[in-house]
PDB file of N, CA and C in Angstrom:
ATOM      1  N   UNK A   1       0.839  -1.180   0.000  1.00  0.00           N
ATOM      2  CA  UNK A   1       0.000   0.000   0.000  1.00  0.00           C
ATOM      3  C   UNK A   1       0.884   1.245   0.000  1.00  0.00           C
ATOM      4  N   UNK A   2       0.203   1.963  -0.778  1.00  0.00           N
ATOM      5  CA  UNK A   2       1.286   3.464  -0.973  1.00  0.00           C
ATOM      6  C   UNK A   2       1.068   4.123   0.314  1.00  0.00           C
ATOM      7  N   UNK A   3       2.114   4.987   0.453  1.00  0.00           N
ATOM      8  CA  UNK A   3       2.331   5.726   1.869  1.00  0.00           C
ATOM      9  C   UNK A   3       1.557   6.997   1.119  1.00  0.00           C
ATOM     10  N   UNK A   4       1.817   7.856   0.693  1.00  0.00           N
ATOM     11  CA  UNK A   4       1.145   8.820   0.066  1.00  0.00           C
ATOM     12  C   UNK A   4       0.862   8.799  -1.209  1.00  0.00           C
ATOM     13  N   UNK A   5       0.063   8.631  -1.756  1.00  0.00           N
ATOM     14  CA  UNK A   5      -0.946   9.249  -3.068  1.00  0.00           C
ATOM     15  C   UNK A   5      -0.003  10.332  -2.977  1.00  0.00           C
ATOM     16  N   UNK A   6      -0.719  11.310  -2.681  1.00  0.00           N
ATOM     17  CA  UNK A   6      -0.098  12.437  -3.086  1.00  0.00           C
ATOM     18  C   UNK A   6       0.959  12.772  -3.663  1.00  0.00           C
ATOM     19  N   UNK A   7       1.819  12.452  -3.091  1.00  0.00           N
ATOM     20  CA  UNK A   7       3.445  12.723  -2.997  1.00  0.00           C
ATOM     21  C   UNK A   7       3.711  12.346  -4.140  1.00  0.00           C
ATOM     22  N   UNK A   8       3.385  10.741  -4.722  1.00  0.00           N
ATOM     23  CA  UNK A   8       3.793  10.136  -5.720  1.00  0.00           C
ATOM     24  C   UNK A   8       3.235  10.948  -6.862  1.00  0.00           C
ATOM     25  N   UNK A   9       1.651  11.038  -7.086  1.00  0.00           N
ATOM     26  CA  UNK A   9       1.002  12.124  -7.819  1.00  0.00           C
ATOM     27  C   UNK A   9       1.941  13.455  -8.212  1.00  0.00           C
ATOM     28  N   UNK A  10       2.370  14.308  -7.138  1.00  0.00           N
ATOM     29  CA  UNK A  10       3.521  15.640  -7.294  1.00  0.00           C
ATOM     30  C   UNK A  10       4.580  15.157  -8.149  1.00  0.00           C
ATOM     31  N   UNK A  11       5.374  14.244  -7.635  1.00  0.00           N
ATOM     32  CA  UNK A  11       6.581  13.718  -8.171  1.00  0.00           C
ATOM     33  C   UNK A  11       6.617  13.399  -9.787  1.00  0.00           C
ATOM     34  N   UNK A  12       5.251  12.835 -10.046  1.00  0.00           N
ATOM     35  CA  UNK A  12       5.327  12.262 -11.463  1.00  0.00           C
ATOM     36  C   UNK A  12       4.617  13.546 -12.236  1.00  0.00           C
ATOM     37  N   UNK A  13       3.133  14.079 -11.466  1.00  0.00           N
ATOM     38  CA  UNK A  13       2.834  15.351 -12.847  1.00  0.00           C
ATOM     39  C   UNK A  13       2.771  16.585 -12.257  1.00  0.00           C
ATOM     40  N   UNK A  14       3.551  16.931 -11.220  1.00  0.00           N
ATOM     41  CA  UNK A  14       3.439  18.019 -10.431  1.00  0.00           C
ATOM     42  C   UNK A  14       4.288  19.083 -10.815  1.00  0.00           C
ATOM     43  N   UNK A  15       3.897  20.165 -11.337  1.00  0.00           N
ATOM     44  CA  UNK A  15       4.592  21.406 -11.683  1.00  0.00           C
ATOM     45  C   UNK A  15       5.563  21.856 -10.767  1.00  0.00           C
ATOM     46  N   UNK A  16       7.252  22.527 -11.282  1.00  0.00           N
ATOM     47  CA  UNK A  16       8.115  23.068 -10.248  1.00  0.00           C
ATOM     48  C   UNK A  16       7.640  24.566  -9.803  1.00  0.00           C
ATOM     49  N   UNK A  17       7.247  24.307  -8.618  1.00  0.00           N
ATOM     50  CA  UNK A  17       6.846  26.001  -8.233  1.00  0.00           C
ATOM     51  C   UNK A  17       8.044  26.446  -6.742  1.00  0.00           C
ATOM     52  N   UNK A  18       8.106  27.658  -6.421  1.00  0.00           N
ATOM     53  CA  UNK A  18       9.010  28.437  -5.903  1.00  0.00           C
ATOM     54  C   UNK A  18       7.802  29.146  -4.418  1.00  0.00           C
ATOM     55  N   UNK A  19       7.932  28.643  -3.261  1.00  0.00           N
ATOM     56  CA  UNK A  19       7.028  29.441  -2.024  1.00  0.00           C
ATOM     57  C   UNK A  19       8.306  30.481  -1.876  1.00  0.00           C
ATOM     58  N   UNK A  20       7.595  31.210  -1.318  1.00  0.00           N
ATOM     59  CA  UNK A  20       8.231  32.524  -0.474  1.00  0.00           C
ATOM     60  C   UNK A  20       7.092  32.934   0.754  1.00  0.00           C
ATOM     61  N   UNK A  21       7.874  32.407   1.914  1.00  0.00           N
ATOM     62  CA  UNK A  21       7.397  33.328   3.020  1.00  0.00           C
ATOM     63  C   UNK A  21       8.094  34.244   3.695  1.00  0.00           C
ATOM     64  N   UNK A  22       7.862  33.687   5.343  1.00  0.00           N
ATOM     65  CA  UNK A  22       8.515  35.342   6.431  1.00  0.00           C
ATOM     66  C   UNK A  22      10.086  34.265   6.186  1.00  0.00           C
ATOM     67  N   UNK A  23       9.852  33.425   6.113  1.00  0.00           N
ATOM     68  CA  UNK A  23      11.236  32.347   6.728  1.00  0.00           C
ATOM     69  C   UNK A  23      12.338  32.278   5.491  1.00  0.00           C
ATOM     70  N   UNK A  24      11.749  32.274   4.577  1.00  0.00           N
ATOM     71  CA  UNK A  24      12.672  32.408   2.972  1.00  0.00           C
ATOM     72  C   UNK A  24      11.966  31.527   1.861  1.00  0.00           C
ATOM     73  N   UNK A  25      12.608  31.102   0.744  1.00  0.00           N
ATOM     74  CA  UNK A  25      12.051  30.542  -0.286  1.00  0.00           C
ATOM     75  C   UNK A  25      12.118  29.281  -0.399  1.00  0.00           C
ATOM     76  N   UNK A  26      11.625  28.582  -1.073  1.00  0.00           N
ATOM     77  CA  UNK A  26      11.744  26.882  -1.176  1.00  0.00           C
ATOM     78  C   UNK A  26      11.082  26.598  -1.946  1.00  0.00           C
ATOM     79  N   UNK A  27      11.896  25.661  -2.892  1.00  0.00           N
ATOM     80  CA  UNK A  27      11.767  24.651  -4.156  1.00  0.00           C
ATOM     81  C   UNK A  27      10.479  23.772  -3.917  1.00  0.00           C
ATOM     82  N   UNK A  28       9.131  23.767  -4.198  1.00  0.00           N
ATOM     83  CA  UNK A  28       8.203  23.200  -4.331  1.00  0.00           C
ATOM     84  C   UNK A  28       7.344  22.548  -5.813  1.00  0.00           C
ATOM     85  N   UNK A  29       6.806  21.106  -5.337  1.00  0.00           N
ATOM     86  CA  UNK A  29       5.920  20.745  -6.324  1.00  0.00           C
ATOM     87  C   UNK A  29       4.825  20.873  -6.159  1.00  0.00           C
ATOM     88  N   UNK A  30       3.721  21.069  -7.075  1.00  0.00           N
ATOM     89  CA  UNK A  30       2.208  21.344  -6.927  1.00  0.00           C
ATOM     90  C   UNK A  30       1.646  21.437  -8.317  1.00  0.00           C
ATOM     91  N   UNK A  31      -0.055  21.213  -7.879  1.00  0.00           N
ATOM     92  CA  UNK A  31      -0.580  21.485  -9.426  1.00  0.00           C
ATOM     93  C   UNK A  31      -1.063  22.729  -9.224  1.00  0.00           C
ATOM     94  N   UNK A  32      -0.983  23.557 -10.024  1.00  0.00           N
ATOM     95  CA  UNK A  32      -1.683  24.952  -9.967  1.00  0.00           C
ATOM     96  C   UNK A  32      -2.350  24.884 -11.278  1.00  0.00           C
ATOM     97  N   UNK A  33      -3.945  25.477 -10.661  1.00  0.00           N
ATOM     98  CA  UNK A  33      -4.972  25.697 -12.523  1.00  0.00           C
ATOM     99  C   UNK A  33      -5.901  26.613 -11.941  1.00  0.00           C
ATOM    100  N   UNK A  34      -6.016  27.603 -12.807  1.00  0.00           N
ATOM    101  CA  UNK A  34      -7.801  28.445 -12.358  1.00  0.00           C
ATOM    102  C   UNK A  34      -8.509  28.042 -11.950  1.00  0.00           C
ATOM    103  N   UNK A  35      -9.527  28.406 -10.781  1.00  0.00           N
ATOM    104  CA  UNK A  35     -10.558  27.983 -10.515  1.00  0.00           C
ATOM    105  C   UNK A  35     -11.926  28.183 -11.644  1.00  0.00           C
ATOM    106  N   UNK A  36     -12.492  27.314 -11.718  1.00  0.00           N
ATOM    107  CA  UNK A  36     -13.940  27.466 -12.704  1.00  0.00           C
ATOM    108  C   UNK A  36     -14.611  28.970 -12.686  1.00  0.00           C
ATOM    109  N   UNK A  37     -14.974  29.339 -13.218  1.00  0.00           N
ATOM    110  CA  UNK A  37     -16.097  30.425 -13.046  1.00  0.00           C
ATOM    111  C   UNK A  37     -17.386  29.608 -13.952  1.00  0.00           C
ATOM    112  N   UNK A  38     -18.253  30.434 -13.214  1.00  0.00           N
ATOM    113  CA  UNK A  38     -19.727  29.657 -13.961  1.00  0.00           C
ATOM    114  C   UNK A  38     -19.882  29.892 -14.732  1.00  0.00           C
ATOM    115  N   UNK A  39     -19.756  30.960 -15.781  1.00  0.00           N
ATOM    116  CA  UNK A  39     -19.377  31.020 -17.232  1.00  0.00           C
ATOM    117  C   UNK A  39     -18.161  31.500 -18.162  1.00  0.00           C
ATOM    118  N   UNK A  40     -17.531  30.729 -17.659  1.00  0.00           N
ATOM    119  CA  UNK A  40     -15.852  30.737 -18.012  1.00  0.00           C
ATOM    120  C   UNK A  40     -15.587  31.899 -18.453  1.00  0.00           C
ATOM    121  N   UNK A  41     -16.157  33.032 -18.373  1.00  0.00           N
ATOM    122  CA  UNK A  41     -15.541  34.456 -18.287  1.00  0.00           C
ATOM    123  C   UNK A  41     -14.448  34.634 -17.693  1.00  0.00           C
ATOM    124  N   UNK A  42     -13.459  35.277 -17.337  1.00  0.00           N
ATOM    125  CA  UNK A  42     -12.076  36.026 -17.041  1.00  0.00           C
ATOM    126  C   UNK A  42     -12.415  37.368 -15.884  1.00  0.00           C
ATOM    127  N   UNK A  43     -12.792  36.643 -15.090  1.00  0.00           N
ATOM    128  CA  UNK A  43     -13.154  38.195 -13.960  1.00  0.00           C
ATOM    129  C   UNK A  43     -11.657  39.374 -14.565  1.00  0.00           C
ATOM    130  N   UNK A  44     -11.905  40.432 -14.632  1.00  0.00           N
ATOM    131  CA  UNK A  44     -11.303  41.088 -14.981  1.00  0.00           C
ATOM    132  C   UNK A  44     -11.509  42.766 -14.277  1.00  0.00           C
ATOM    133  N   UNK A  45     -10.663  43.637 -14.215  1.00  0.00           N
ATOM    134  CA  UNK A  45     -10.299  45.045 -13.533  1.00  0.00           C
ATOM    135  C   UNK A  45      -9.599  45.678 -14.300  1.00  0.00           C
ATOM    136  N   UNK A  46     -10.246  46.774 -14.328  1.00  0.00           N
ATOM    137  CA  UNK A  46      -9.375  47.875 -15.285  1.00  0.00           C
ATOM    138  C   UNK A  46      -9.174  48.864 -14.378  1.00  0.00           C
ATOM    139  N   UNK A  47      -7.976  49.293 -13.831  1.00  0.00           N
ATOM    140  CA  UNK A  47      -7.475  50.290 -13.482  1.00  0.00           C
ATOM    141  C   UNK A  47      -6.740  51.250 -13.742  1.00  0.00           C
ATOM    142  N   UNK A  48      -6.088  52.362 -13.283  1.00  0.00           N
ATOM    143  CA  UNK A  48      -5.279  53.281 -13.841  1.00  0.00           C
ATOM    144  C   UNK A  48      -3.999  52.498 -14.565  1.00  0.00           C
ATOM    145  N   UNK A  49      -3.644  51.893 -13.996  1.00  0.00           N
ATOM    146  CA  UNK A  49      -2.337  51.221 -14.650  1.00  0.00           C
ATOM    147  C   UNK A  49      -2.671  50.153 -15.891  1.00  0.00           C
ATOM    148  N   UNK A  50      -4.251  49.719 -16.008  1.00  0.00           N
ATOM    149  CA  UNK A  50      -3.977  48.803 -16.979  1.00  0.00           C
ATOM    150  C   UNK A  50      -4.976  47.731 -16.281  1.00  0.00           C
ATOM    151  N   UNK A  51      -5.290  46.512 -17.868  1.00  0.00           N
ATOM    152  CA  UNK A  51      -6.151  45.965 -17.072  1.00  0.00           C
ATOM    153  C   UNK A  51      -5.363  44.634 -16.177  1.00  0.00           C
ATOM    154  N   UNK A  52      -6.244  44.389 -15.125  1.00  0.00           N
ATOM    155  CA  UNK A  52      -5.293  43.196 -14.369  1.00  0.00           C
ATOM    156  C   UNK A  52      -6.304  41.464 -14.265  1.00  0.00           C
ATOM    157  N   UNK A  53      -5.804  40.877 -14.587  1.00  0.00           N
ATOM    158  CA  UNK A  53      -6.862  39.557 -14.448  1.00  0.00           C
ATOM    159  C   UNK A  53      -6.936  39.085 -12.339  1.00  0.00           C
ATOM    160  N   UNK A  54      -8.435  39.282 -12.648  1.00  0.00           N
ATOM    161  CA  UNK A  54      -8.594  38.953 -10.995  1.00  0.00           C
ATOM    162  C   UNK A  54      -9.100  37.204 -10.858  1.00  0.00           C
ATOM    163  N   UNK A  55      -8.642  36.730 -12.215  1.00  0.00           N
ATOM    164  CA  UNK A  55      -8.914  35.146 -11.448  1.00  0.00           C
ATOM    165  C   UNK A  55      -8.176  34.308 -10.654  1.00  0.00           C
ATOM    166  N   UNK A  56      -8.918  33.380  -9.995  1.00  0.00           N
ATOM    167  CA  UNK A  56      -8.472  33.086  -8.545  1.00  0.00           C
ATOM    168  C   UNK A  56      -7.614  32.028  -9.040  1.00  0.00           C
ATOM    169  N   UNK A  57      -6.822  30.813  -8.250  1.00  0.00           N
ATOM    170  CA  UNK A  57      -6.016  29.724  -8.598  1.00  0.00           C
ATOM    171  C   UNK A  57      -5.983  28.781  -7.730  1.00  0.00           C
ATOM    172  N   UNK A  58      -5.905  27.398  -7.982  1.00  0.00           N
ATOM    173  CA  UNK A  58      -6.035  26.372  -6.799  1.00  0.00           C
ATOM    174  C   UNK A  58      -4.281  26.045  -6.485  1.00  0.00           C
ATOM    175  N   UNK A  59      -4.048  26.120  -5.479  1.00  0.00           N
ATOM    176  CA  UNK A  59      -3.140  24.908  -5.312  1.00  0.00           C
ATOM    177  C   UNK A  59      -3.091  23.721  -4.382  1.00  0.00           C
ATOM    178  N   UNK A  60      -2.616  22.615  -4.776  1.00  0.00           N
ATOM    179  CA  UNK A  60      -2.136  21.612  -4.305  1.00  0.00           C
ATOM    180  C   UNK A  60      -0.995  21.011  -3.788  1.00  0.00           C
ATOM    181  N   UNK A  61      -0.026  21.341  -3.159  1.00  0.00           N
ATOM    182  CA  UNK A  61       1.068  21.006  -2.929  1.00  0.00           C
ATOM    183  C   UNK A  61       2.155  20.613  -2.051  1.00  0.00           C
ATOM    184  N   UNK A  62       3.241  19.964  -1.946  1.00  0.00           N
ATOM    185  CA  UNK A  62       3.773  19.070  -1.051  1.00  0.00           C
ATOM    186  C   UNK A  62       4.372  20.623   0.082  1.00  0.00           C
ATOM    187  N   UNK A  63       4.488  21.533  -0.153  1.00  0.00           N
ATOM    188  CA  UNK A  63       5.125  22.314   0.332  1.00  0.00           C
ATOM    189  C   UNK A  63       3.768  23.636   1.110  1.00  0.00           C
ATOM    190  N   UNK A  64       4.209  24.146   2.628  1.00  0.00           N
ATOM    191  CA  UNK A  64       3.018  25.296   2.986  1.00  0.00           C
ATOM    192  C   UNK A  64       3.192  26.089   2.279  1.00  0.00           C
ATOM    193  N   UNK A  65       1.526  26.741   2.087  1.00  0.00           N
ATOM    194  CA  UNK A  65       1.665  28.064   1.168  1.00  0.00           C
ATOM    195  C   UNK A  65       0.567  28.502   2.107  1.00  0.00           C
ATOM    196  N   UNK A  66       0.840  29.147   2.907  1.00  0.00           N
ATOM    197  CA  UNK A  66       0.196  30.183   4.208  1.00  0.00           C
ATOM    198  C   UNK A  66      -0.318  31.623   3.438  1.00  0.00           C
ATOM    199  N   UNK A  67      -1.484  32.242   4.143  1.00  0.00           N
ATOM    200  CA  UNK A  67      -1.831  33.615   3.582  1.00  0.00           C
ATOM    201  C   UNK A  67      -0.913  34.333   3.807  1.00  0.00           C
ATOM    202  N   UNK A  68      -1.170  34.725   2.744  1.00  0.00           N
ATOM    203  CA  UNK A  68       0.533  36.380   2.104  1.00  0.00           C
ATOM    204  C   UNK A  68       1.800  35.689   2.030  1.00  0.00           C
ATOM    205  N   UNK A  69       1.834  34.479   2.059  1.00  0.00           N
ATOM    206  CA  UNK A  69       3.282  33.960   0.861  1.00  0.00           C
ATOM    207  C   UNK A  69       2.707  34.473  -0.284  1.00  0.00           C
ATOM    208  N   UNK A  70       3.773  33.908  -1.149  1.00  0.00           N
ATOM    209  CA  UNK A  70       3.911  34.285  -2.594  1.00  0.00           C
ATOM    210  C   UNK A  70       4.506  32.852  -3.339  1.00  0.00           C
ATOM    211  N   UNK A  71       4.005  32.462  -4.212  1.00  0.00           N
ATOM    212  CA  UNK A  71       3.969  31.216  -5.358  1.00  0.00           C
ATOM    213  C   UNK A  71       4.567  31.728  -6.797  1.00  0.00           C
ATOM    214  N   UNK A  72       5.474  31.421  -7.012  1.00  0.00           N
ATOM    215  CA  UNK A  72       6.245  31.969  -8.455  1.00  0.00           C
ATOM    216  C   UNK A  72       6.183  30.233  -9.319  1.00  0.00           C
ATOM    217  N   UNK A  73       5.328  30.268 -10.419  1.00  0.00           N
ATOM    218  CA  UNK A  73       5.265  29.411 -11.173  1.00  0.00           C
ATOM    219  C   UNK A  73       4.831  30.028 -12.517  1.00  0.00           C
ATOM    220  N   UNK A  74       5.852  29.207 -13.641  1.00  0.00           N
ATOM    221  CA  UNK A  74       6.202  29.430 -15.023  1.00  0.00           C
ATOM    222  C   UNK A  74       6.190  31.108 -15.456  1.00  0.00           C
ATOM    223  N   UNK A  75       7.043  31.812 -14.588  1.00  0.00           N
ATOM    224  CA  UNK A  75       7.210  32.924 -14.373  1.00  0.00           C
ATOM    225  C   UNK A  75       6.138  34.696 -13.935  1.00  0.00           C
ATOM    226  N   UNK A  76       5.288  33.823 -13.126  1.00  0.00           N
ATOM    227  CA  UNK A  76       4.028  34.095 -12.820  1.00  0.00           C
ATOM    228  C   UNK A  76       4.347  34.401 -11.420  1.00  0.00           C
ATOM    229  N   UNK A  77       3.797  35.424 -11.095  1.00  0.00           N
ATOM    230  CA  UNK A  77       3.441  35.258  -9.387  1.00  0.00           C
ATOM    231  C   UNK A  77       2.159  35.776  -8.572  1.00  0.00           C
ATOM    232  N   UNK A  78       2.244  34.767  -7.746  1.00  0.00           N
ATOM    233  CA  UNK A  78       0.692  34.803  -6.919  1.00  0.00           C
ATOM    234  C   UNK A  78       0.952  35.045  -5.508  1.00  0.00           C
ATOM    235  N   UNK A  79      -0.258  35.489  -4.903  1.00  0.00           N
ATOM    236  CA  UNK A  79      -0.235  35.752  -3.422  1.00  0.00           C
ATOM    237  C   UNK A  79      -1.625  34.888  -2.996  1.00  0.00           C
ATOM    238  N   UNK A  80      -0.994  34.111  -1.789  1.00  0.00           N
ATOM    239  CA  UNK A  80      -1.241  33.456  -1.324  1.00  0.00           C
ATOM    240  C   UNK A  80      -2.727  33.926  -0.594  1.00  0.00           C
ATOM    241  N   UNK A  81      -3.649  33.439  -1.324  1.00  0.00           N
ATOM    242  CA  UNK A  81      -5.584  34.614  -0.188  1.00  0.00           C
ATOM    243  C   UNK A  81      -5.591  33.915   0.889  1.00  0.00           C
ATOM    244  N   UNK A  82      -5.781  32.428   0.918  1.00  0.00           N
ATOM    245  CA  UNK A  82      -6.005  31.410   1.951  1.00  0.00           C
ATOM    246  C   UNK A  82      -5.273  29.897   1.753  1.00  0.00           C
ATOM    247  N   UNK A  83      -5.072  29.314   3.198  1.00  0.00           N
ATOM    248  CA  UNK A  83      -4.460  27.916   2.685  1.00  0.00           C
ATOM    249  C   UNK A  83      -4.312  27.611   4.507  1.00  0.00           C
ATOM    250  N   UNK A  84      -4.394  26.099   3.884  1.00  0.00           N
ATOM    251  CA  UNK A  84      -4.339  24.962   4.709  1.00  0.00           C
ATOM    252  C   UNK A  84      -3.861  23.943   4.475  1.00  0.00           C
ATOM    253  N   UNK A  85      -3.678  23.006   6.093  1.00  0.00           N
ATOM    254  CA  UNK A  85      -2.883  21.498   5.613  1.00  0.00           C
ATOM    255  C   UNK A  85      -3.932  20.740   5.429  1.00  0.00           C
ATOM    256  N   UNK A  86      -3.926  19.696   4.468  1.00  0.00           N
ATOM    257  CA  UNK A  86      -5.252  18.432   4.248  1.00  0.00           C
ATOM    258  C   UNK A  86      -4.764  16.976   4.474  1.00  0.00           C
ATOM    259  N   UNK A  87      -5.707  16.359   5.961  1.00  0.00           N
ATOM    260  CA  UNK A  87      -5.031  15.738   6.468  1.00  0.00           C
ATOM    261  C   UNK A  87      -5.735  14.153   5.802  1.00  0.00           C
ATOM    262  N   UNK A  88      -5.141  13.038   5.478  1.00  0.00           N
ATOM    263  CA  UNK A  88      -6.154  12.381   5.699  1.00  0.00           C
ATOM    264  C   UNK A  88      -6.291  11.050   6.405  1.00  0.00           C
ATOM    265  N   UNK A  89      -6.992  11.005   7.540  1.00  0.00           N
ATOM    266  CA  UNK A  89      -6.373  10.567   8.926  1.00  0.00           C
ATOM    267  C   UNK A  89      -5.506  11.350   9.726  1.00  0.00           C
ATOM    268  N   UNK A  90      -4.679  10.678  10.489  1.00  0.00           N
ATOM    269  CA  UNK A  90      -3.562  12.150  11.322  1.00  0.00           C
ATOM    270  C   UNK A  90      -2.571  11.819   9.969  1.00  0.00           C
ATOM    271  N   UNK A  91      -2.198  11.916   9.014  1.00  0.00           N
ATOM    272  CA  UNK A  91      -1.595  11.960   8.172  1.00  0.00           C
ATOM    273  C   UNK A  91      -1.433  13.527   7.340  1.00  0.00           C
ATOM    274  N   UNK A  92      -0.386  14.365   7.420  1.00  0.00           N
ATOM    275  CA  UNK A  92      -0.712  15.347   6.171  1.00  0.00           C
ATOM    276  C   UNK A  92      -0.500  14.940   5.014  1.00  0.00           C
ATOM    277  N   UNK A  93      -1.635  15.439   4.417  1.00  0.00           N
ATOM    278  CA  UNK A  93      -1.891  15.024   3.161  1.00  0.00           C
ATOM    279  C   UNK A  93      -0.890  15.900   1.977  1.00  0.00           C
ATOM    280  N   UNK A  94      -0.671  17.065   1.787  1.00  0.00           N
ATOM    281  CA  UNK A  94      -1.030  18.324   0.923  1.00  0.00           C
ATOM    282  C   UNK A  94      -1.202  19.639   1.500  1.00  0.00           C
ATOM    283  N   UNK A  95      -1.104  20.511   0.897  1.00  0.00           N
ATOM    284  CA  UNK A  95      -1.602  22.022   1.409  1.00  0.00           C
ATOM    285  C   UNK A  95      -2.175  22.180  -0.051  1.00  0.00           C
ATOM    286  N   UNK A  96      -3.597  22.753   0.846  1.00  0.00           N
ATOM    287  CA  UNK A  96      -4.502  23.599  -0.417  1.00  0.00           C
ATOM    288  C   UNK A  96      -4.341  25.048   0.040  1.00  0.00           C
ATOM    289  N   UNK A  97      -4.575  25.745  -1.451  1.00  0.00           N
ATOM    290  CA  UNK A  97      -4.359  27.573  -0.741  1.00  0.00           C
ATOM    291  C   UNK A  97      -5.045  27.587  -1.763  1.00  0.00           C
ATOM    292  N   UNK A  98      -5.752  28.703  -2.078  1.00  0.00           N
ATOM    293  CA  UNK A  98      -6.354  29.974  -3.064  1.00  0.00           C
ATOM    294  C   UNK A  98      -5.227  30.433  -3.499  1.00  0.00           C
ATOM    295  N   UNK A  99      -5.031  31.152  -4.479  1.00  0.00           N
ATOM    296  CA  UNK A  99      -4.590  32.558  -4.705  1.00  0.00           C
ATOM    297  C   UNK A  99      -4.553  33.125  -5.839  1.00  0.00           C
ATOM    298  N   UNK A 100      -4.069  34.362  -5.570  1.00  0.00           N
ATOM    299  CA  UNK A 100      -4.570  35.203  -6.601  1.00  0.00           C
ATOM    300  C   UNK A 100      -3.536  36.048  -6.894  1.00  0.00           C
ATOM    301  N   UNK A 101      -3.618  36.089  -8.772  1.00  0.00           N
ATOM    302  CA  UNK A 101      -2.307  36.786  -8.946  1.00  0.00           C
ATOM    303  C   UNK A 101      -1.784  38.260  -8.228  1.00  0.00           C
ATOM    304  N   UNK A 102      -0.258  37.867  -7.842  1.00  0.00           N
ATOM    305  CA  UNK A 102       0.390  39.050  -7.328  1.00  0.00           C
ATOM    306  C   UNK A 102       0.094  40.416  -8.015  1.00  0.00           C
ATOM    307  N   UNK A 103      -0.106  41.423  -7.278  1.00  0.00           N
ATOM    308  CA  UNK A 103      -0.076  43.085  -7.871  1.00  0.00           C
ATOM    309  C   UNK A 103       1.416  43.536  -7.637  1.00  0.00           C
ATOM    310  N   UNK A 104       2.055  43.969  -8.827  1.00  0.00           N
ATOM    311  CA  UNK A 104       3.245  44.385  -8.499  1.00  0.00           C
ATOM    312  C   UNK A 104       3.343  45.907  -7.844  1.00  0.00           C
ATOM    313  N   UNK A 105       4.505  45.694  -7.105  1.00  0.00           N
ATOM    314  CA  UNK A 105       4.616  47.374  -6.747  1.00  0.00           C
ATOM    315  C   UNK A 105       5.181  48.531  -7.492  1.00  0.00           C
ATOM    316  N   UNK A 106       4.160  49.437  -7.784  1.00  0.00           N
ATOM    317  CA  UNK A 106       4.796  50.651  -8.647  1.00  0.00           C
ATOM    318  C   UNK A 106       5.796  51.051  -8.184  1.00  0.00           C
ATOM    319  N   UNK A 107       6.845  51.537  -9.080  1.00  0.00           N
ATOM    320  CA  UNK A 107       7.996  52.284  -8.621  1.00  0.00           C
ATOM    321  C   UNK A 107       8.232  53.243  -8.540  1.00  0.00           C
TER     322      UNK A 107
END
């Protein structure tokens, strides 16, 4: 019997992603994909600077991604809305988080 699903799952189709928290950065695997919208529209914001896509993102992954880290995948970056560990049994499973692409800071 496998010790983790999961793990094995990451290892074989799990995207290389990059956490950043208060503590520093670390080499992580995970799947990251948009969340659905009910009619696959592109929530979207137009502001002074331009327009910005406000869709949200799932992740899955062997590594924490706590609210207000930051997730750098395929040269993308996200901020972390919400996240948790998923246990199953006393076992951790995974961390799921939300998030939503990073706003950069004007200079």
């Amino acid at each position: 019997m496998r010790q983790n699903l999961m793990r094995d799952l990451l290892d074989r189709w799990g995207q290389e992603v990059t956490v950043e928290t208060a503590d520093g950065t670390a080499a992580a695997r995970a799947f990251l994909q948009p969340l659905t919208e009910r009619g696959e529209t592109v929530p979207e914001c137009v502001t002074s600077i331009g327009w910005t896509d406000e869709r949200l993102w799932l992740y899955l992954g062997d590594t924490a991604a706590d609210t207000g880290d930051t997730v750098t995948w395929n040269g993308r970056r996200f901020r972390v809305r919400s996240g948790r560990p998923w246990y199953v049994g006393r076992r951790l499973n995974h961390w799921w988080a939300v998030l939503e692409a990073a706003k950069e800071a004007a200079e």
